[in-house]
C-alpha atoms as a PDB file:
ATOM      1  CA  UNK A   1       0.000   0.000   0.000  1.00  0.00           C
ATOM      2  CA  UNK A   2       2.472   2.403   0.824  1.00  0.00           C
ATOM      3  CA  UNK A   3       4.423   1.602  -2.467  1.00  0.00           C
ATOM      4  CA  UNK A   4       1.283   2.539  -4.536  1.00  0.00           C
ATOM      5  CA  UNK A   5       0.938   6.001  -2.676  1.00  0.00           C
ATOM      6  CA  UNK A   6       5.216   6.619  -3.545  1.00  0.00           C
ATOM      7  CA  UNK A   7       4.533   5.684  -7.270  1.00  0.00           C
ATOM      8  CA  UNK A   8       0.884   7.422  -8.002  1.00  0.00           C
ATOM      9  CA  UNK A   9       2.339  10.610  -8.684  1.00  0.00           C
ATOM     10  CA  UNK A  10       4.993   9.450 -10.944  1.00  0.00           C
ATOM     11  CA  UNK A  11       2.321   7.723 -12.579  1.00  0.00           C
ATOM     12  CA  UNK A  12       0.090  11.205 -13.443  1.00  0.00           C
ATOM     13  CA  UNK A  13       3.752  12.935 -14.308  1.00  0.00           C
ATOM     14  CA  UNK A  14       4.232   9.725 -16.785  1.00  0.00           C
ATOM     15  CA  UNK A  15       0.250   9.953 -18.062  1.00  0.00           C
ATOM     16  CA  UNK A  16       0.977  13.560 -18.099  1.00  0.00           C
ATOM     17  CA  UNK A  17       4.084  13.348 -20.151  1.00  0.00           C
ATOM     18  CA  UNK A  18       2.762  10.969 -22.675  1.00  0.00           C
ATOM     19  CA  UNK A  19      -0.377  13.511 -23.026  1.00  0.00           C
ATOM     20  CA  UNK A  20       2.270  16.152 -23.926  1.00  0.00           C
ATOM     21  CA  UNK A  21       4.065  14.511 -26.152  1.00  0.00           C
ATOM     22  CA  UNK A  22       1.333  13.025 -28.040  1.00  0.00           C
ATOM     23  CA  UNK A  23      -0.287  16.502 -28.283  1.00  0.00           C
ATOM     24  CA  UNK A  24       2.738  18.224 -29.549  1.00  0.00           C
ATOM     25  CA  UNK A  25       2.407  17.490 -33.261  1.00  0.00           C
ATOM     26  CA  UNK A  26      -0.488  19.752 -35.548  1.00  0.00           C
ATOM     27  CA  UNK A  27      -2.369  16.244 -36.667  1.00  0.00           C
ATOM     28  CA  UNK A  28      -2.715  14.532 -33.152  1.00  0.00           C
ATOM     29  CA  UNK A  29      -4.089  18.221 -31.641  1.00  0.00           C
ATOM     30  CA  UNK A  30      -6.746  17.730 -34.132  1.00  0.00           C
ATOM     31  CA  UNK A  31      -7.687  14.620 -34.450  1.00  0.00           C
ATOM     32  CA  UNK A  32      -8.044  14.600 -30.550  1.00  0.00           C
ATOM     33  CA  UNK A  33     -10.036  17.642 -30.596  1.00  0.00           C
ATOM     34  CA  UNK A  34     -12.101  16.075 -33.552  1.00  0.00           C
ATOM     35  CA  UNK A  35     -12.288  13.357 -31.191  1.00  0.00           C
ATOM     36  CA  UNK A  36     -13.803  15.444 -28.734  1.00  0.00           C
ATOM     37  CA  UNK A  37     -16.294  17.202 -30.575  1.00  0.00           C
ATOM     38  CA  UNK A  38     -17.935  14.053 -31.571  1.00  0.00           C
ATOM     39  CA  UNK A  39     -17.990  12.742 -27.893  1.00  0.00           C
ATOM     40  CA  UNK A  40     -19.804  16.055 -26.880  1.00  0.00           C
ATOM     41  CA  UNK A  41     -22.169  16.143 -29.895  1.00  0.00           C
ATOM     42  CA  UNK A  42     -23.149  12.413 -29.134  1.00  0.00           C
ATOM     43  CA  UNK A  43     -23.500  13.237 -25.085  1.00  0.00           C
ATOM     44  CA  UNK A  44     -25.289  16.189 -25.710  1.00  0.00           C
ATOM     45  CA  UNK A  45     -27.500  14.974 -28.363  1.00  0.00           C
ATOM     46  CA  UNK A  46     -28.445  11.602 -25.618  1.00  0.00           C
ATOM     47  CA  UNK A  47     -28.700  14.284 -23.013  1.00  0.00           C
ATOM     48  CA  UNK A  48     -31.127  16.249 -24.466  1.00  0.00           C
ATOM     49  CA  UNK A  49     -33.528  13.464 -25.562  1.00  0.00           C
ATOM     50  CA  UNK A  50     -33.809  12.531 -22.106  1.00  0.00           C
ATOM     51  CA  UNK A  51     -34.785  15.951 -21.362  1.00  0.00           C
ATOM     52  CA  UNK A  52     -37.053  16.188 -24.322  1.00  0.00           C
ATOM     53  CA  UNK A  53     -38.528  12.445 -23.024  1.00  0.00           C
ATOM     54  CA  UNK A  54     -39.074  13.764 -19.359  1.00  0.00           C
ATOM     55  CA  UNK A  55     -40.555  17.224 -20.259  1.00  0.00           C
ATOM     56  CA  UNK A  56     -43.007  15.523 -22.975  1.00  0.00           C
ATOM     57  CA  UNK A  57     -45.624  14.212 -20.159  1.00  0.00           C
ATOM     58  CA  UNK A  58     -45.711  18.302 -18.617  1.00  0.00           C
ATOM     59  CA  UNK A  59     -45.690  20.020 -21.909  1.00  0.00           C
ATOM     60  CA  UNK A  60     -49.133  18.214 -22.750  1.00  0.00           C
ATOM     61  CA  UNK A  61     -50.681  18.757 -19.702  1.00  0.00           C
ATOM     62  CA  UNK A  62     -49.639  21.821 -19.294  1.00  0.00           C
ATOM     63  CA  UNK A  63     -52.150  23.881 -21.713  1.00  0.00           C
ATOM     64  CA  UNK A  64     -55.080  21.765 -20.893  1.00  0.00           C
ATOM     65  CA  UNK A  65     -55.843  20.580 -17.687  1.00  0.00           C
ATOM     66  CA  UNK A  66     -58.457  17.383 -17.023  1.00  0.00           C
ATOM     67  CA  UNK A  67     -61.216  18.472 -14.686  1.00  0.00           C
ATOM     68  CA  UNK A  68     -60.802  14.423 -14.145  1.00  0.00           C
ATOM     69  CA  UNK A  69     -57.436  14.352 -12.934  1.00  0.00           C
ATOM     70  CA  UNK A  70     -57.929  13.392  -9.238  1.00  0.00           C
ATOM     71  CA  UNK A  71     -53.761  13.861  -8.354  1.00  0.00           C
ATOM     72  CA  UNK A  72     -53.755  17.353 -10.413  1.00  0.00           C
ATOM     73  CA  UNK A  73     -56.651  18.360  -8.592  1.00  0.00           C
ATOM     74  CA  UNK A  74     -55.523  17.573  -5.191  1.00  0.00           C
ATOM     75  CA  UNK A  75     -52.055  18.993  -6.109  1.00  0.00           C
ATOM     76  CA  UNK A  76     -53.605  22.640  -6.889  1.00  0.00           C
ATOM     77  CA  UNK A  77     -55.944  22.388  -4.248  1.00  0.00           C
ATOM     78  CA  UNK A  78     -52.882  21.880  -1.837  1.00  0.00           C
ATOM     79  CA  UNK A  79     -50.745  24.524  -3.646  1.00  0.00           C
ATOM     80  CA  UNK A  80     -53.908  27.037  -3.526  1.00  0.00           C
ATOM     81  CA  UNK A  81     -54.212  26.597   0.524  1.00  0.00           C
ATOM     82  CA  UNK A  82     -50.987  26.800   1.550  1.00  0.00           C
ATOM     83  CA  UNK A  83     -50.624  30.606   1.213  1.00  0.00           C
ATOM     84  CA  UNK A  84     -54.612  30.807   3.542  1.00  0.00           C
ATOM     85  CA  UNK A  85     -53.144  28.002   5.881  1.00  0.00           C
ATOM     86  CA  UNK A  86     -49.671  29.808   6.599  1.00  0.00           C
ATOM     87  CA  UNK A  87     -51.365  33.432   6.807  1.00  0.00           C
ATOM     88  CA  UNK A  88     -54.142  31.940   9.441  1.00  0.00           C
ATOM     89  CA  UNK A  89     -51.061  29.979  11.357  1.00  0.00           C
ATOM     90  CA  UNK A  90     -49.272  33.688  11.728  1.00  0.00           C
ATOM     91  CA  UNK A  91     -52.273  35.300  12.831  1.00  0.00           C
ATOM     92  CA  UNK A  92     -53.569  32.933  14.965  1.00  0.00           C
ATOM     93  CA  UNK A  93     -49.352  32.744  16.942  1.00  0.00           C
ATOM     94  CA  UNK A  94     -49.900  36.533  17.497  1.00  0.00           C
END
């Protein structure tokens, strides 16, 4: 254990090295920055259908709400009292 804690940091001045070196010539620096823009365009493209996917459900419901919908209902009722039930608390502590 205490061998692995003397060699990690010649280890990240090694990685660190190699990164250097590999990154010095005009063709590497852009295929690794090619490289790069791909990863982001794919992770950002993923990322933002999973945003589109979890929004979807809200967006509809949004603009028209079902005088049916027990759970919507109950969730504006809850939301409308809160503001009466905290005033009448602070009145009724004074």
């Amino acid at each position: 254990m205490a061998n692995a804690r003397n060699l990690s940091p010649y280890v990240l001045l090694g990685f660190g090295v190699a990164g250097v070196s590999y990154l010095s010539t005009r063709n590497n620096r852009q295929k690794a920055m090619d490289t790069l823009q791909r990863m982001k365009a794919r992770t950002m493209k993923v990322w933002s259908k999973q945003k589109l996917a979890a929004e979807m459900p809200l967006l509809e419901k949004a603009g028209h709400p079902d005088p049916y919908d027990i759970g919507d209902n109950r969730m504006v009722d809850e939301g409308a009292m809160f503001s009466v039930n905290y005033y009448n608390q602070n009145e009724q502590q004074r």
